[in-house]
C-alpha atoms as a PDB file:
ATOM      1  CA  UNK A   1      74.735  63.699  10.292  1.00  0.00           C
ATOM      2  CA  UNK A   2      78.430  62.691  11.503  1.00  0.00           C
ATOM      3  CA  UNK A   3      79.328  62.091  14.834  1.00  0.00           C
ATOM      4  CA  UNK A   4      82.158  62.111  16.780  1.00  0.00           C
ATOM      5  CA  UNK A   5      82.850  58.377  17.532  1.00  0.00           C
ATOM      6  CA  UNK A   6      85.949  57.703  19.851  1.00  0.00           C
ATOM      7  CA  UNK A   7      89.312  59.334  19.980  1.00  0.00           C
ATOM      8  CA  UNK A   8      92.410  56.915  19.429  1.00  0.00           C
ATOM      9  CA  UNK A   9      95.426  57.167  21.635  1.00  0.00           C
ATOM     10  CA  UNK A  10      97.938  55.158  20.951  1.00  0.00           C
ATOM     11  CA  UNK A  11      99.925  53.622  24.137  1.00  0.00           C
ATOM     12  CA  UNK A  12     102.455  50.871  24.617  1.00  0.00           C
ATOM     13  CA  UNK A  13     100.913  50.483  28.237  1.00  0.00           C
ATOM     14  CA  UNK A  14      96.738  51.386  27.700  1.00  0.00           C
ATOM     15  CA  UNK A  15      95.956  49.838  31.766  1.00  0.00           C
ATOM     16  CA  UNK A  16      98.524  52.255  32.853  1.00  0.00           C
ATOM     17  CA  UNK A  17      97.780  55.227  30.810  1.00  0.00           C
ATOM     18  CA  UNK A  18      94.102  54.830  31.192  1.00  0.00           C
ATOM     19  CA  UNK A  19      94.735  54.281  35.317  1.00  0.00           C
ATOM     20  CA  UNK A  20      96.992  57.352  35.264  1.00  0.00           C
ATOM     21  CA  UNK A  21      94.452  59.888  33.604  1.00  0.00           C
ATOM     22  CA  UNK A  22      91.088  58.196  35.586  1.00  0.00           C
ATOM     23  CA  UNK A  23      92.869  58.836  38.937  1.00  0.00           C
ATOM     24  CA  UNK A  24      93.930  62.486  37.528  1.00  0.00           C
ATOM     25  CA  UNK A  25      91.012  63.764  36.465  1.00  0.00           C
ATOM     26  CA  UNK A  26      88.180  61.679  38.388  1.00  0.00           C
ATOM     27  CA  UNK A  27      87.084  59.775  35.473  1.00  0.00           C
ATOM     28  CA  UNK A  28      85.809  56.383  35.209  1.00  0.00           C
ATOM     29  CA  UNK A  29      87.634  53.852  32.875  1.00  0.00           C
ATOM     30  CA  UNK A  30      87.340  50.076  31.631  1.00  0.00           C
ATOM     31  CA  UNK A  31      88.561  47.357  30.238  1.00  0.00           C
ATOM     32  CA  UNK A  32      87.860  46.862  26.605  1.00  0.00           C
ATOM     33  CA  UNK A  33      89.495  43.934  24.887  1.00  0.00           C
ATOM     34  CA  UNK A  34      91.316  41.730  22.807  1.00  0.00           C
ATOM     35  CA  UNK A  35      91.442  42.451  19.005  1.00  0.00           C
ATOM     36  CA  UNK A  36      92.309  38.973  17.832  1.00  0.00           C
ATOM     37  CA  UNK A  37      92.861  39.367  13.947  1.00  0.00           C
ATOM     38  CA  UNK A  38      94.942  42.696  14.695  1.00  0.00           C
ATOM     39  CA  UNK A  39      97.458  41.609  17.722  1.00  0.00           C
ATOM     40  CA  UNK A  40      96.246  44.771  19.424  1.00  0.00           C
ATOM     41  CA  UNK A  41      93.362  45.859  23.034  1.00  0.00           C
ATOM     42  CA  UNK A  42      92.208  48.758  24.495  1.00  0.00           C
ATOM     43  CA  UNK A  43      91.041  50.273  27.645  1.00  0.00           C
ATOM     44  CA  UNK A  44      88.479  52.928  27.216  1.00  0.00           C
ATOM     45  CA  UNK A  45      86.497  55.529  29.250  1.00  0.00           C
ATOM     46  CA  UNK A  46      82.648  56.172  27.915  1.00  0.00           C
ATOM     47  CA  UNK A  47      81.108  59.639  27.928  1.00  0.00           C
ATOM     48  CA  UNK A  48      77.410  60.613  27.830  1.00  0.00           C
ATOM     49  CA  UNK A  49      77.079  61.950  24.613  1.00  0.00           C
ATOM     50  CA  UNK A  50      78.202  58.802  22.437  1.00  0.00           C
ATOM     51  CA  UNK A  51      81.895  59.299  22.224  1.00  0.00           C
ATOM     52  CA  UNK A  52      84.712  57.596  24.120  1.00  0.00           C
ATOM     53  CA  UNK A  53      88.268  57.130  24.249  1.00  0.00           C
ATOM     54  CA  UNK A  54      90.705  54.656  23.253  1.00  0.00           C
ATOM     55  CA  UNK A  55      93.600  53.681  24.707  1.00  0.00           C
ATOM     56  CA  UNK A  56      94.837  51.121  21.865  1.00  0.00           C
ATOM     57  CA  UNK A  57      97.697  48.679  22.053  1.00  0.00           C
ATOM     58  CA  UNK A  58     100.101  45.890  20.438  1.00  0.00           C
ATOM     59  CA  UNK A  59     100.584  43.121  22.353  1.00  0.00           C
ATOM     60  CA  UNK A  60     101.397  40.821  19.092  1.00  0.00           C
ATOM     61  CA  UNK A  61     104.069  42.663  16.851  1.00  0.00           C
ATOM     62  CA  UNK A  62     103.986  40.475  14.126  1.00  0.00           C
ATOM     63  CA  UNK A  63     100.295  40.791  13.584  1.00  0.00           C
ATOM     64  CA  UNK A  64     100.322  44.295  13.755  1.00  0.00           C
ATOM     65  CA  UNK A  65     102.577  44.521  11.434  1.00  0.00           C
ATOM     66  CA  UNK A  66     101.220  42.837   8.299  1.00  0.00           C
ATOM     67  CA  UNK A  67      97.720  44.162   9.215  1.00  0.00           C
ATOM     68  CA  UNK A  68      95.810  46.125   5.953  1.00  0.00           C
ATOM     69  CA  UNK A  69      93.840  47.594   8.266  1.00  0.00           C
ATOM     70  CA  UNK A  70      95.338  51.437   8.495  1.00  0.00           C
ATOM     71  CA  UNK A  71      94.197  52.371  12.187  1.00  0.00           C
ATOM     72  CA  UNK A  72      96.534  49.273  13.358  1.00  0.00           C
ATOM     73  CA  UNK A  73      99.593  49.738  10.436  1.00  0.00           C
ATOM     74  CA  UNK A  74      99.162  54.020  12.146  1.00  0.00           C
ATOM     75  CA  UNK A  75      99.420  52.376  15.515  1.00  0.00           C
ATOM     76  CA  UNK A  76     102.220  49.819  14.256  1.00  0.00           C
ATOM     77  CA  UNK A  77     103.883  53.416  12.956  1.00  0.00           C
ATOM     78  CA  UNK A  78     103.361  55.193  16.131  1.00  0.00           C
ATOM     79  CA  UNK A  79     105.356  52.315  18.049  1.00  0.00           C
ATOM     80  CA  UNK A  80     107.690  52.749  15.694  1.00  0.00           C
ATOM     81  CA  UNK A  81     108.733  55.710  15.833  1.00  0.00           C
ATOM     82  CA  UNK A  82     108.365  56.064  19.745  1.00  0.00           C
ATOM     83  CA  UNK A  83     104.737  58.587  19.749  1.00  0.00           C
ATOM     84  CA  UNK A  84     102.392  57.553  22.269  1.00  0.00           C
ATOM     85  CA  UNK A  85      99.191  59.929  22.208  1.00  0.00           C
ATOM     86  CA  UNK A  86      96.439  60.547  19.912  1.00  0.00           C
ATOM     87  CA  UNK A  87      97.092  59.504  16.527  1.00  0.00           C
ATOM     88  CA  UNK A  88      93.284  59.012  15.104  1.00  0.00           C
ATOM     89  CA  UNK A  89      89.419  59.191  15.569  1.00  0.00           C
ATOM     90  CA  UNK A  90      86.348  57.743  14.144  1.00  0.00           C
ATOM     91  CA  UNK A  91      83.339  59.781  12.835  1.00  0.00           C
ATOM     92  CA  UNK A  92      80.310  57.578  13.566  1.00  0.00           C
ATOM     93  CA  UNK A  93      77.899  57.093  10.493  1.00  0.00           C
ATOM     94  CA  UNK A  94      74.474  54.906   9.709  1.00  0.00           C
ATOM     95  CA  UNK A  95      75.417  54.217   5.996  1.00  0.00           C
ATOM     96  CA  UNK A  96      79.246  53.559   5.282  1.00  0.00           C
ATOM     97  CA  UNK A  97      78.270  52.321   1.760  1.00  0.00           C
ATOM     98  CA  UNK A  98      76.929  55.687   0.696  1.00  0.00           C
ATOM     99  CA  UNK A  99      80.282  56.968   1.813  1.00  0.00           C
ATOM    100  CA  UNK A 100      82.345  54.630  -0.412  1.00  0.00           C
ATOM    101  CA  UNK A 101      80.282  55.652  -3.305  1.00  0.00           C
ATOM    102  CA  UNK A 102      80.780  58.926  -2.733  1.00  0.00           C
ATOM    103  CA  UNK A 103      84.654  58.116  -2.826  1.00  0.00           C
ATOM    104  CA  UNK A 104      83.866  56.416  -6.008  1.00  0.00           C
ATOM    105  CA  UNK A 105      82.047  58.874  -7.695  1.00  0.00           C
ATOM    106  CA  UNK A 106      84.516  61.535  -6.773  1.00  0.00           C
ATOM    107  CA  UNK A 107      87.701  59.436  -7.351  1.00  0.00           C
ATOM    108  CA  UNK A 108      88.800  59.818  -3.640  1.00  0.00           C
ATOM    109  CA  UNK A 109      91.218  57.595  -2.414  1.00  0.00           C
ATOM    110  CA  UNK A 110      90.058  55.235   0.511  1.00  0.00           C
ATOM    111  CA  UNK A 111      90.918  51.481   2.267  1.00  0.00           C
ATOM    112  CA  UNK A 112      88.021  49.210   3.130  1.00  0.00           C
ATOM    113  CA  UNK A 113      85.292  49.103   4.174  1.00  0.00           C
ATOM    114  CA  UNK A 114      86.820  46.622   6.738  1.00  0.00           C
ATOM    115  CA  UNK A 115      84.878  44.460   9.182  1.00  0.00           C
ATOM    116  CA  UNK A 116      86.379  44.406  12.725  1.00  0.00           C
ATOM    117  CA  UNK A 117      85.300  42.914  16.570  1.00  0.00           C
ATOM    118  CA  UNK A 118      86.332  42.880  19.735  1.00  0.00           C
ATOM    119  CA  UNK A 119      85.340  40.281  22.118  1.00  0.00           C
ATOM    120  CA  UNK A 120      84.470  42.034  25.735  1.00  0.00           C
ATOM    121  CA  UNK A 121      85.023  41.314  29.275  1.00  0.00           C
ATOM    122  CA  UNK A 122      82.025  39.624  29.634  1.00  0.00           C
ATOM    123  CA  UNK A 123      82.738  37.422  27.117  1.00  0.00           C
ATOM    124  CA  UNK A 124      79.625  39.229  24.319  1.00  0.00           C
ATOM    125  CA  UNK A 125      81.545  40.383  21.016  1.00  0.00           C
ATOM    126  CA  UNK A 126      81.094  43.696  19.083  1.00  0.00           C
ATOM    127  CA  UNK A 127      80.873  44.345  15.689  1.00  0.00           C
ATOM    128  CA  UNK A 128      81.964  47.246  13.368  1.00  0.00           C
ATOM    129  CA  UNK A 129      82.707  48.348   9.900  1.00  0.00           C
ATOM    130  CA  UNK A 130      86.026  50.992   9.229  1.00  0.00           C
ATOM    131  CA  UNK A 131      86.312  52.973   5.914  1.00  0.00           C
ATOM    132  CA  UNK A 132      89.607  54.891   5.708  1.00  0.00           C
ATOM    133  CA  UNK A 133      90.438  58.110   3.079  1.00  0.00           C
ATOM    134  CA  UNK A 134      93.592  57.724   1.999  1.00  0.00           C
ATOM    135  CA  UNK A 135      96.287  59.665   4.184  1.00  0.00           C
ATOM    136  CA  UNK A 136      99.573  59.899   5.116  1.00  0.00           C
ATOM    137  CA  UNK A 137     101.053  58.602   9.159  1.00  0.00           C
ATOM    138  CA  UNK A 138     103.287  61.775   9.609  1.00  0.00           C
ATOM    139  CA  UNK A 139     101.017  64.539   8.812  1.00  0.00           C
ATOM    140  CA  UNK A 140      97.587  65.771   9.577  1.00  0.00           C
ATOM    141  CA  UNK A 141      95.007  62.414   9.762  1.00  0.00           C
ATOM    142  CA  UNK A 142      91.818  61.744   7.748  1.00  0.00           C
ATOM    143  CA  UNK A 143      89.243  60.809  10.168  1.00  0.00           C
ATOM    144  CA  UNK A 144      88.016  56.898   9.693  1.00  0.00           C
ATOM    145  CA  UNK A 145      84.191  56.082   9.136  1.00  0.00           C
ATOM    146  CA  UNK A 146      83.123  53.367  11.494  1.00  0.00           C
ATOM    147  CA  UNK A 147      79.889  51.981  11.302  1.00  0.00           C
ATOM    148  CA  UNK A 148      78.445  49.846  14.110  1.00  0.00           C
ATOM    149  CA  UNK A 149      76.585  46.632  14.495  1.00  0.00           C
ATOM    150  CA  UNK A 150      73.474  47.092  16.979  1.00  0.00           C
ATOM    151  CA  UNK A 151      73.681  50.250  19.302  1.00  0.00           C
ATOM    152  CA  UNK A 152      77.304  50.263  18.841  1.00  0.00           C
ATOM    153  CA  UNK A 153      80.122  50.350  21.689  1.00  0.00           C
ATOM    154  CA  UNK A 154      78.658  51.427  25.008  1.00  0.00           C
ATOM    155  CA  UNK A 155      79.337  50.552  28.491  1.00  0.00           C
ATOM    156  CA  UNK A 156      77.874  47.024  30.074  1.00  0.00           C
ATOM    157  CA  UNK A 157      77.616  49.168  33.272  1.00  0.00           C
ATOM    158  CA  UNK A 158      76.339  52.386  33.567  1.00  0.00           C
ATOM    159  CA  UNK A 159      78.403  53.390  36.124  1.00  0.00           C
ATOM    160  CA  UNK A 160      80.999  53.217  33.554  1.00  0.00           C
ATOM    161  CA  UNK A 161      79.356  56.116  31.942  1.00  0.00           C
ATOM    162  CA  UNK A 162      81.175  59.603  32.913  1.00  0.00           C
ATOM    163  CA  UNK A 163      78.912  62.228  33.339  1.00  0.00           C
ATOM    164  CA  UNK A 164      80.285  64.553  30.935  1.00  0.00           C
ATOM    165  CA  UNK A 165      80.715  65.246  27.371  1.00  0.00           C
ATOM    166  CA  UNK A 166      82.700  65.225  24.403  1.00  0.00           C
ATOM    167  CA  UNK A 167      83.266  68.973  23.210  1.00  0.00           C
ATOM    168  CA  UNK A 168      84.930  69.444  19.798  1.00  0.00           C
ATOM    169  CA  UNK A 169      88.115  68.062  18.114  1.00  0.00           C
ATOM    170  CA  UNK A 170      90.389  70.255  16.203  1.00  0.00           C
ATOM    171  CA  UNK A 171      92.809  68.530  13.302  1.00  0.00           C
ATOM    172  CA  UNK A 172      95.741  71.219  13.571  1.00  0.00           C
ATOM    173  CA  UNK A 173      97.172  72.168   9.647  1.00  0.00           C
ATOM    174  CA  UNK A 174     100.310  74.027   8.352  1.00  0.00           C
ATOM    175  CA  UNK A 175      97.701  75.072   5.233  1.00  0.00           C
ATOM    176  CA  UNK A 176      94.356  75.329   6.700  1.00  0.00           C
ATOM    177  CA  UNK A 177      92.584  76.422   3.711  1.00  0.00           C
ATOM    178  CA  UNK A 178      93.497  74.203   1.880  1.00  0.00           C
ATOM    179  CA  UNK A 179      92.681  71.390   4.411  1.00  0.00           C
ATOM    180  CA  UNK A 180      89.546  72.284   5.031  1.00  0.00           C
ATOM    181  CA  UNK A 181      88.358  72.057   1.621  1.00  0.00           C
ATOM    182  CA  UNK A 182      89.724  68.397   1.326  1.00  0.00           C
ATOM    183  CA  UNK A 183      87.766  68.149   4.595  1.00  0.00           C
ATOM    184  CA  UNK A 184      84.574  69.327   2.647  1.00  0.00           C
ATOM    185  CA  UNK A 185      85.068  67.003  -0.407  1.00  0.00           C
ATOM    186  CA  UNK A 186      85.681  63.656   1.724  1.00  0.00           C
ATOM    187  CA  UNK A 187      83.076  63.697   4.310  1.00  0.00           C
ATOM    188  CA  UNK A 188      80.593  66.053   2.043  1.00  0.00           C
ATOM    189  CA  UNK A 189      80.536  68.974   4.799  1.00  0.00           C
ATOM    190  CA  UNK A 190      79.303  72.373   4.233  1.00  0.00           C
ATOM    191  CA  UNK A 191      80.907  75.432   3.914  1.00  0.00           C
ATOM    192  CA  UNK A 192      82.266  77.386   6.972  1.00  0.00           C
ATOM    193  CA  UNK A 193      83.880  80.318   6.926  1.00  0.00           C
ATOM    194  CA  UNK A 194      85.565  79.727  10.419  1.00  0.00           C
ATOM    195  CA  UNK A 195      86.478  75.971   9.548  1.00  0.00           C
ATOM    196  CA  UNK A 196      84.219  74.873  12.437  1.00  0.00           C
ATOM    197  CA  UNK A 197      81.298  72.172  11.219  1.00  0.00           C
ATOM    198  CA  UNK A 198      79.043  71.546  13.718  1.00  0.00           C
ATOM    199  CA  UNK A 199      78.299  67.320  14.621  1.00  0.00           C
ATOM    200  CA  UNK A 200      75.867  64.657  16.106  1.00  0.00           C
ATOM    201  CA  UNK A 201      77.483  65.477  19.653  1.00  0.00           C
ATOM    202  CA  UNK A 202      80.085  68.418  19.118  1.00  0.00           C
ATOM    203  CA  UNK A 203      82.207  70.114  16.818  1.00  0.00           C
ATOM    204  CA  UNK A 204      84.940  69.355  14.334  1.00  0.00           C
ATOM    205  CA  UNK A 205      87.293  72.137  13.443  1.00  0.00           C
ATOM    206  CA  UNK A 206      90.500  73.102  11.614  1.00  0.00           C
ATOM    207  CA  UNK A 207      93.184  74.798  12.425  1.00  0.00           C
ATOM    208  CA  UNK A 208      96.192  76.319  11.811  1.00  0.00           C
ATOM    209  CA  UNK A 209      99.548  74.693  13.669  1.00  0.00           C
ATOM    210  CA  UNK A 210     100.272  70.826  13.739  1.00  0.00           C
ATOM    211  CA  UNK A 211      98.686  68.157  15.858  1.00  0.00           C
ATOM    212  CA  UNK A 212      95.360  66.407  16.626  1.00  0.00           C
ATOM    213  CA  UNK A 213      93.777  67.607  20.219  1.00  0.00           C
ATOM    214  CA  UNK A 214      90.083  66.604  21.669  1.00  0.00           C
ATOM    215  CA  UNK A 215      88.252  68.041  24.530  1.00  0.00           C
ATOM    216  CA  UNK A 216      86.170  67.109  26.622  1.00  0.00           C
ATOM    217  CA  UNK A 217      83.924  69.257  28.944  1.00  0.00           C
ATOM    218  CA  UNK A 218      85.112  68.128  32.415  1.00  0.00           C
ATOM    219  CA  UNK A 219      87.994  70.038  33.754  1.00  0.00           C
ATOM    220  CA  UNK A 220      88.223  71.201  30.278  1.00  0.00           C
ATOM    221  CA  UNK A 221      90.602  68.656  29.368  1.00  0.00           C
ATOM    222  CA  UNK A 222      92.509  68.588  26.172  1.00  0.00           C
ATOM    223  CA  UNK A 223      94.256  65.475  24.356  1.00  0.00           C
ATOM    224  CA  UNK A 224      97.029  66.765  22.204  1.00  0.00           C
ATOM    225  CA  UNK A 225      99.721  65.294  19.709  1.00  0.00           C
ATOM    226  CA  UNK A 226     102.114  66.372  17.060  1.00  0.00           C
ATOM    227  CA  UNK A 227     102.884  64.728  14.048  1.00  0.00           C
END
């Protein structure tokens, strides 16, 4: 089954923005790292369920830039055009080869797989695979596939762990019909008459508007963007 991975926010200042929302809402958040091949870092907070988010950054233009890799040319985009806030998230998967033959076999248009890392404060490096449905910056996003090496990205303390969970994320459409069912066909959902598909460790829904927006079950806090 899918699960909710990690929610991607982009910033141009991820200590600040991460320091600003753990001292609002009482949450605990770290460090991540340095990705070296993409000019870009993070700062994260960790929740108990599997899922975190990501505060993701460029600190090398040029390298951002000319990156394949569509989560940093999205970021690259985002800086841009001046949007900080959540621009992506990962749906967590065991297999991300079946995946890409399903895209094959049903002539779905996708990037990757591509391998990433991130080296971590304590000096240990992580290890992941990305596989990205085609989609378009300004409009509603096509959740990436990451597969991860080993038990995946977790805290090296567990008193970095927050004691709460991720709740549901909700891609906002102008046509959410018609959404959904691309929804369906990519990531080989059921059907759902309410455009709600229960995951791993919450829920993914659609619906109508514009924007991405994740919750999370303390304080009942919401991420929100518009594209």
């Amino acid at each position: 089954m899918l699960a909710f991975d990690h929610l991607v926010i982009f910033s141009n200042d991820p200590k600040r923005h991460q320091e600003i929302f753990s001292s609002s809402h009482k949450q605990v958040g770290v460090s991540g790292g340095q990705h070296d091949n993409w000019g870009t870092y993070n700062h994260l907070a960790f929740y108990k369920n599997n899922a975190y988010i990501e505060w993701l950054g460029i600190e090398k233009d040029e390298k951002a830039k000319s990156s394949e890799n569509p989560l940093i040319q999205h970021a690259y985009f985002a800086k841009e055009k001046d949007q900080e806030g959540p621009i992506q998230f990962a749906l967590r998967v065991k297999d991300i080869e079946s995946y890409q033959q399903h895209f094959d076999e049903h002539d779905i248009a996708y990037h990757g797989p591509f391998p990433g890392s991130r080296t971590r404060p304590d000096g240990s490096v992580l290890e992941w695979k990305m596989l990205f449905p085609k989609y378009h910056f300004d409009s509603e996003p096509l959740p990436f596939l990451i597969e991860w090496n080993g038990e995946g990205n977790r805290p090296l303390d567990d008193a970095d762990l927050n004691p709460s969970d991720f709740n549901r994320v909700i891609i906002y459409s102008e046509q959410p019909d018609v959404f959904s069912e691309r929804l369906k066909t990519i990531y080989q959902l059921d059907d759902s008459e309410n455009m709600e598909w229960e995951l791993e460790n919450g829920k993914l829904c659609v619906k109508q508007g514009t924007g991405l927006e994740a919750r999370f079950k303390f304080n009942q806090i919401k991420f929100k963007s518009i594209y």
